[in-house]
Protein backbone atom coordinates (compact mmCIF):
# COMPACT_ATOMS: atom_id res chain seq x y z
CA UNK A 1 55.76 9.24 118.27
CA UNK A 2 56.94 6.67 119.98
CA UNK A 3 60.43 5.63 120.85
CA UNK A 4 61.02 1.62 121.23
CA UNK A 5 64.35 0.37 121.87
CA UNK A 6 64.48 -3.44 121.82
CA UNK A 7 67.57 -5.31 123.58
CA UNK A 8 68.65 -8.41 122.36
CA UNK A 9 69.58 -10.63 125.48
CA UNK A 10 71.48 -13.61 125.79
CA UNK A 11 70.52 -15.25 128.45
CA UNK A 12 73.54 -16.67 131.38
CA UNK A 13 76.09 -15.23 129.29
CA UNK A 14 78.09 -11.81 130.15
CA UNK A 15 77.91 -8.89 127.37
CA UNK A 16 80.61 -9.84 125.08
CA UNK A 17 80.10 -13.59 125.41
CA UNK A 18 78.68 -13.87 122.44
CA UNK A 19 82.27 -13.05 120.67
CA UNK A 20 84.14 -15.13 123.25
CA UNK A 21 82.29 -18.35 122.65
CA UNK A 22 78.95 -18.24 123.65
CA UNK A 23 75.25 -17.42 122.73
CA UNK A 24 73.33 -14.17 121.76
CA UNK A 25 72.29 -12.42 119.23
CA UNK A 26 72.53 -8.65 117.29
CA UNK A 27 70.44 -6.68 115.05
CA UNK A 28 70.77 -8.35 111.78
CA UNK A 29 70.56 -4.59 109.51
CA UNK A 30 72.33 -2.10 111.88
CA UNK A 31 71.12 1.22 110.83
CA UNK A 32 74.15 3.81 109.18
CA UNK A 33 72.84 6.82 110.99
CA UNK A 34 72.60 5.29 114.15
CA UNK A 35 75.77 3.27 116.14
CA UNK A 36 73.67 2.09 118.72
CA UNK A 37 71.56 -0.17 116.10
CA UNK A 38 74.87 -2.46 116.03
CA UNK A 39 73.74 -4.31 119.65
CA UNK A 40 70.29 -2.84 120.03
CA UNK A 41 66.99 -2.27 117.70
CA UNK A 42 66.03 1.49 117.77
CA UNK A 43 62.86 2.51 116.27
CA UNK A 44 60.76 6.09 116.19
CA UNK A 45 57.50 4.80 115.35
CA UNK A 46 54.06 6.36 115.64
CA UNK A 47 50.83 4.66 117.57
CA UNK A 48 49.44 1.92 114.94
CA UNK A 49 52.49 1.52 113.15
CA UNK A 50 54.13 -1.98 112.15
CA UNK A 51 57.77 -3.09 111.23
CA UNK A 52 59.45 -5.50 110.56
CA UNK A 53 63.08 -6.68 110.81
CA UNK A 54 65.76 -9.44 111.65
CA UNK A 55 68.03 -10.65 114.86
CA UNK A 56 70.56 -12.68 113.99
CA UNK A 57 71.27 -15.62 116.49
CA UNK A 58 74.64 -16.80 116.78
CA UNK A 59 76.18 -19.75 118.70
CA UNK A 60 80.08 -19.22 119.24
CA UNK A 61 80.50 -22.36 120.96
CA UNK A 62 82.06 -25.36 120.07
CA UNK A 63 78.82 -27.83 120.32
CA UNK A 64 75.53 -27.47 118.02
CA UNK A 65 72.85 -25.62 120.04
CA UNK A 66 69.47 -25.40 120.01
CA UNK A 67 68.13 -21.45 121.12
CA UNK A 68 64.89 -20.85 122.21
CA UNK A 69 63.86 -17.04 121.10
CA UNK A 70 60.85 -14.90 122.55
CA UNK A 71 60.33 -11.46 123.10
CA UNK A 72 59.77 -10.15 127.07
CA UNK A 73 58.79 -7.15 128.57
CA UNK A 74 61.43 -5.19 130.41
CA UNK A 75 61.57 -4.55 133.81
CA UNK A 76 63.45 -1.66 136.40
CA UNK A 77 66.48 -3.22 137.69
CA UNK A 78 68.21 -2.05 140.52
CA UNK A 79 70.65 0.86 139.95
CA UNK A 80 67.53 2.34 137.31
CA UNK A 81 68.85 0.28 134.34
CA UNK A 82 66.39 -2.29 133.06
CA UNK A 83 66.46 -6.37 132.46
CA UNK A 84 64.29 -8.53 130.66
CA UNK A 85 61.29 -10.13 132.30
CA UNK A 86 61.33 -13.93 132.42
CA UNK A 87 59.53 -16.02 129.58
CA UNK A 88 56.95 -17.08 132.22
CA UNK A 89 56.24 -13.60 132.85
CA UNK A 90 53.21 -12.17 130.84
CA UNK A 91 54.26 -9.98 128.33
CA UNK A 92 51.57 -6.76 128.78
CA UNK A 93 54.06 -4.31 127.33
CA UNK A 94 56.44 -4.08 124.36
CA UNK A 95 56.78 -7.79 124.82
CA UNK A 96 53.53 -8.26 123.61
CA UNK A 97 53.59 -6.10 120.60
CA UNK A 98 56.45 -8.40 119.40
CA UNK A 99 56.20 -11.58 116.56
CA UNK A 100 58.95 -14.00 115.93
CA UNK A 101 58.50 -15.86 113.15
CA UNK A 102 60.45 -18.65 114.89
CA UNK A 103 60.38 -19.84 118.42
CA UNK A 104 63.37 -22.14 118.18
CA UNK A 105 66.80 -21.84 116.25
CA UNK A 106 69.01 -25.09 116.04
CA UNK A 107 72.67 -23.74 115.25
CA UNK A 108 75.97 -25.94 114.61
CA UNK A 109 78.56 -24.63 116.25
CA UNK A 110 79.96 -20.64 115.09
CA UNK A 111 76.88 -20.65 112.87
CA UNK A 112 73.96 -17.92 112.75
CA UNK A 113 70.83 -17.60 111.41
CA UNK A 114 68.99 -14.52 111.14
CA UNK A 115 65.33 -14.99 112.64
CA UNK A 116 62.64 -12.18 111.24
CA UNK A 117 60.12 -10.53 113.82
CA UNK A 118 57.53 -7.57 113.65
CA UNK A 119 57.24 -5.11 115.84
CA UNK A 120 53.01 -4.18 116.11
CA UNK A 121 52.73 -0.86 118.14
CA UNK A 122 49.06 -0.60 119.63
CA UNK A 123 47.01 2.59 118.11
CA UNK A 124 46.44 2.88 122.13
CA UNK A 125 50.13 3.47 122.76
CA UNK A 126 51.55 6.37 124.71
CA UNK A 127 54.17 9.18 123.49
CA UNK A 128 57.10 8.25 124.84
CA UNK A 129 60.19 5.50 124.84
CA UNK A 130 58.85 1.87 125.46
CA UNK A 131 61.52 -0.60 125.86
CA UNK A 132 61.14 -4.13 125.31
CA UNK A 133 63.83 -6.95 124.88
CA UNK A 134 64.70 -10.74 122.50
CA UNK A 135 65.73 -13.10 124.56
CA UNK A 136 67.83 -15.69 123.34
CA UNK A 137 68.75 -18.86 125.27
CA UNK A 138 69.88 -22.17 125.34
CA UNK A 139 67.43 -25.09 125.14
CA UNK A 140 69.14 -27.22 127.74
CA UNK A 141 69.32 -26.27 131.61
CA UNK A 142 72.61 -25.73 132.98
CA UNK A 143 73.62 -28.91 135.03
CA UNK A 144 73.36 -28.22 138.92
CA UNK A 145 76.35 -28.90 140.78
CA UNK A 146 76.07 -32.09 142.82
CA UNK A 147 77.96 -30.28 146.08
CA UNK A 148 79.47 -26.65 146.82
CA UNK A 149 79.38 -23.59 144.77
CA UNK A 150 77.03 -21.02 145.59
């Protein structure tokens, strides 16, 4: 059996920013027996098996946005929690056994959409929890500032 928990990552936006006016995403069907399917997808799935299932995107800001979604491998980050590789990072992992069936949401603003994916587990893949993330961000580069900051 295999355990796969998939995080759903906003990306430049705190935890709860999502709710206070910015950009994320949540499991779309949050499973009754299990509270922690609310902000993260939690599957018990043996080698070979396939699923499929919805994020919903959501832009809480006031201008229309367009996301881009993909799904990444995740990486150790320090303090032994884990982050999201980077979209230019090759997805060799959970990232990889991953399908959206959309690569780019365009949201007015305080809309959603929910975007389906499938999950493809490898016959090849090992007992164990395999974590993998969605990553959701905006389309447009933050503007550098032209002096200061850090």
């Amino acid at each position: 059996m295999v355990g796969l928990l998939i995080a759903v990552l906003g990306c430049g936006a705190t935890a709860y920013a999502v709710e206070n006016g910015g950009i994320g995403g949540k499991p779309a069907h949050p499973r009754a027996d299990n509270p922690r399917s609310e902000s993260i997808f939690v599957y018990e799935l043996k080698p070979g098996a396939k699923i499929e299932d919805e994020v919903q995107v959501i832009n809480n800001t006031d201008t229309e946005k367009t996301l881009l979604l993909y799904a990444a491998d995740s990486q150790m980050a320090s303090g032994g929690a884990f982050s999201c590789a980077q979209q230019v990072d090759e997805a060799i992992s959970v990232g990889s056994w991953i399908t959206v069936s959309k690569n780019e949401v365009k949201l007015a603003p305080h809309k959603f959409e929910n975007v389906p994916f499938t999950v493809n587990v490898p016959a090849t893949a090992s007992a164990g929890e395999s974590n993998g993330c969605l990553v959701i961000q905006d389309s447009q580069r933050s503007a550098t500032p032209a002096s200061g900051g850090v």
